[in-house]
Protein backbone atom coordinates (compact mmCIF):
# COMPACT_ATOMS: atom_id res chain seq x y z
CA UNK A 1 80.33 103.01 79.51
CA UNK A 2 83.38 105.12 78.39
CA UNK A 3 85.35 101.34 77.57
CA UNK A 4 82.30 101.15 75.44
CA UNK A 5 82.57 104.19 73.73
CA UNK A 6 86.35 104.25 73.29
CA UNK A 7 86.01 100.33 71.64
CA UNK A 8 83.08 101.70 69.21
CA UNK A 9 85.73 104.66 68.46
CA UNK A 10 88.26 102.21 67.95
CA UNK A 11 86.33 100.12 65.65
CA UNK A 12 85.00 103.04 63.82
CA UNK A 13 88.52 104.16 63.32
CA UNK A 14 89.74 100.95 62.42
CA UNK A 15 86.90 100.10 59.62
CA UNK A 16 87.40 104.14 58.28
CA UNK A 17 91.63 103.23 58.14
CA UNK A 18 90.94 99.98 56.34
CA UNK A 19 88.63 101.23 53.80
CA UNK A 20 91.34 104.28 53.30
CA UNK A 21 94.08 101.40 52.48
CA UNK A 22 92.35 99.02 50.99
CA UNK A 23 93.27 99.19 46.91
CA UNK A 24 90.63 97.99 44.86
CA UNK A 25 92.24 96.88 42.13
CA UNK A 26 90.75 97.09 38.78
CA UNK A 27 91.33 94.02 37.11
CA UNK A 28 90.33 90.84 38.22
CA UNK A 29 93.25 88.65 37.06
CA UNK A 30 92.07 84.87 37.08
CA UNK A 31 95.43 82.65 37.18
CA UNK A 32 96.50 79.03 38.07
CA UNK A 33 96.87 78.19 41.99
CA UNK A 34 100.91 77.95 40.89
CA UNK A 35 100.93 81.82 40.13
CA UNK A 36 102.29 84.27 42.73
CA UNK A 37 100.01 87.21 42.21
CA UNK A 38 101.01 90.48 43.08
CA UNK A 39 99.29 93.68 42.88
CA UNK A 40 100.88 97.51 43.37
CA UNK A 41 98.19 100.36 42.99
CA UNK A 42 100.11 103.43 44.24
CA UNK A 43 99.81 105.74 41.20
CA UNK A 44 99.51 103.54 38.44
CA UNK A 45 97.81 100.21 38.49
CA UNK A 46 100.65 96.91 38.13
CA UNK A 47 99.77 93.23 38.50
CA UNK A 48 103.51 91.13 38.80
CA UNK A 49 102.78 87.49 38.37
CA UNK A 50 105.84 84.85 39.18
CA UNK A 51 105.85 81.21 39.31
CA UNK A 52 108.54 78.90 40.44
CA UNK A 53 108.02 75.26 38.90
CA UNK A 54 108.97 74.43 35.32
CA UNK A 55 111.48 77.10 35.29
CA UNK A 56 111.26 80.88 36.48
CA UNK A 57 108.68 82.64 35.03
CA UNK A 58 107.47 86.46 35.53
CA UNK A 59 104.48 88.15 34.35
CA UNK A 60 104.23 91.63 34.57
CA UNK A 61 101.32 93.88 33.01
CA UNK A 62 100.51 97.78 34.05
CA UNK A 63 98.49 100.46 32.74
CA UNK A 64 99.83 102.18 30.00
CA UNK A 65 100.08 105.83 31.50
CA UNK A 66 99.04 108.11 28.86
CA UNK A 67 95.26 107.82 26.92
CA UNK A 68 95.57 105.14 24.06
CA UNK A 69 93.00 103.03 22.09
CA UNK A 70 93.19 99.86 21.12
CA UNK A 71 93.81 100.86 17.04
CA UNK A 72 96.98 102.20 18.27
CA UNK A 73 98.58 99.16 19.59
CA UNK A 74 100.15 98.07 16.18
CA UNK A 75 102.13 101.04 16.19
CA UNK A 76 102.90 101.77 20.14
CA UNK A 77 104.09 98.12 20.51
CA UNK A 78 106.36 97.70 17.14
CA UNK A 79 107.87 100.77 18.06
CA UNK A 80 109.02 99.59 21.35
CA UNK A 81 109.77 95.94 19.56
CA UNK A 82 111.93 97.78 17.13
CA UNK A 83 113.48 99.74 19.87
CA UNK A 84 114.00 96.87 21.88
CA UNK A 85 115.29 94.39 18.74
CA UNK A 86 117.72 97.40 17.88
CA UNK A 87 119.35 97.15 21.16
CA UNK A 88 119.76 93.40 21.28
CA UNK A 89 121.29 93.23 17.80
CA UNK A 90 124.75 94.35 19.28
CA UNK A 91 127.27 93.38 21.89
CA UNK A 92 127.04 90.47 24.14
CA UNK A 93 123.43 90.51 23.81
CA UNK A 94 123.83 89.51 20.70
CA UNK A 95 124.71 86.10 21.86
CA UNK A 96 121.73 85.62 23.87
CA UNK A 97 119.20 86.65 21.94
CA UNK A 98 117.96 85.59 18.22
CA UNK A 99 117.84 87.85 15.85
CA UNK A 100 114.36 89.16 15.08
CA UNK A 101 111.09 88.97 16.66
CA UNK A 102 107.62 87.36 16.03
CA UNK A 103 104.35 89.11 16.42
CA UNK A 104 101.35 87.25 17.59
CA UNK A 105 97.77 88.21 18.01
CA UNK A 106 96.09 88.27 21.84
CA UNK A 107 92.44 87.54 21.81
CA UNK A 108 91.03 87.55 25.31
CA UNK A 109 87.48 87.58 25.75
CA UNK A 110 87.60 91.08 27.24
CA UNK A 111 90.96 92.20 26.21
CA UNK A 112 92.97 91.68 23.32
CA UNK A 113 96.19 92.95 21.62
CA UNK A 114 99.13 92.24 20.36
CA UNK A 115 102.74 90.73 21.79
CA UNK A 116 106.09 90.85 20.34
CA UNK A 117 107.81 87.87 20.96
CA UNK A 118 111.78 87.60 21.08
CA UNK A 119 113.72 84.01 21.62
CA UNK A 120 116.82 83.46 22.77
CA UNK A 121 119.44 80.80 21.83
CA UNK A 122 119.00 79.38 25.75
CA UNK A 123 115.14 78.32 25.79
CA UNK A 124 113.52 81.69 27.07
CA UNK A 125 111.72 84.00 25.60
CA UNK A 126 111.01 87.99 26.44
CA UNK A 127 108.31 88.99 25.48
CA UNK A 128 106.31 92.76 25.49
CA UNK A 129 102.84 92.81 25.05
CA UNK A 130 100.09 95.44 24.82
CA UNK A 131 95.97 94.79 25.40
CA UNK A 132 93.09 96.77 25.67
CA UNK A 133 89.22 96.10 26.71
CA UNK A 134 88.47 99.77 24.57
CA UNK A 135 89.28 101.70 27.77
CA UNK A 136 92.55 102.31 27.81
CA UNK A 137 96.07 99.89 27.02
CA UNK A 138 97.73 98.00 29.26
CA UNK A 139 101.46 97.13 28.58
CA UNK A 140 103.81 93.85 29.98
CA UNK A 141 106.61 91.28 29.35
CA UNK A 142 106.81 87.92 30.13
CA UNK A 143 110.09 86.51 30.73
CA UNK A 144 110.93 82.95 30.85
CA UNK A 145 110.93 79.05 29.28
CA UNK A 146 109.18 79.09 25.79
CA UNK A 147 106.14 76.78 26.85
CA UNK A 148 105.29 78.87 29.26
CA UNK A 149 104.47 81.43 27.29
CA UNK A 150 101.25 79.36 26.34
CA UNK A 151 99.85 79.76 30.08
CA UNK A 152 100.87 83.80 30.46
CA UNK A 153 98.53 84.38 27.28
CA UNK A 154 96.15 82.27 29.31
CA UNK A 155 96.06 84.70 31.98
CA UNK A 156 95.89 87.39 29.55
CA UNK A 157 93.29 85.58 27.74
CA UNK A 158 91.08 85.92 31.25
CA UNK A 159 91.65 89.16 32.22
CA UNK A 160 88.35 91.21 33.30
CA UNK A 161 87.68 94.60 34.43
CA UNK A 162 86.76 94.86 38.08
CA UNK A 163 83.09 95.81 38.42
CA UNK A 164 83.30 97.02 41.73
């Protein structure tokens, strides 16, 4: 009887602990089989997607930390691409990356934005990104080979808020 009792503790305490660690995370991110999907919750929410095969790639989105609507995104992101541009244009960084940047529209069925796209003279691109669903703005890059670009705005494209 006590065995009994102390197993029902233990369970209890177990199912209490996992529910206590368990992060719900609130997007549901919806990628192909060939991305490594990461999620870190501590304090503020950050989804790091990598894949391997045609070339390094790394996806890597979070929630912006401060209140922000989608209207703002024009601004917030080419400051940052301004920023960013500014400190490429000189020294050896110079060499790597193109002058410039291109701006290109994100229209996801739930979230949509904006991304800031620099190339460099090797194949890659870096780019910085910034989407909202109207609650909130989520900011990223994406770093690596030019056509896979196409398949990160997928992703992006397919991002949903978690229900539960």
């Amino acid at each position: 009887m006590a065995s009994l009792k102390r197993f029902g503790l233990a369970t209890f305490l177990l199912l209490a602990m996992s529910s206590v660690f368990a992060q719900e995370q609130p997007l549901i991110v919806d990628a192909e089989p060939a991305w490594d999907i990461e999620y870190f919750g501590d304090k503020v929410p950050f989804y790091s997607l990598t894949r391997q095969d045609n070339g390094d790639s790394q996806l890597m989105f979070h929630r912006w930390p401060v209140r922000g609507s989608k209207e703002q995104i024009p601004t917030l992101l080419g400051d940052i691409a301004q920023r960013f541009a500014e400190e490429m244009g000189s020294g050896w960084t110079k060499l790597v990356i193109k002058d410039g940047y291109a701006l290109e529209s994100i229209a996801g069925n739930e979230f949509s934005g904006e991304a800031a796209i620099f190339s460099s003279r090797l194949g890659f691109v870096q780019t910085m990104f910034m989407i909202s669903d109207g609650d909130g703005l989520w900011f990223g890059q994406f770093n690596g080979p030019k056509a896979m670009w196409s398949e990160a705005v997928a992703v992006l494209n397919n991002l949903q808020r978690n229900p539960g």
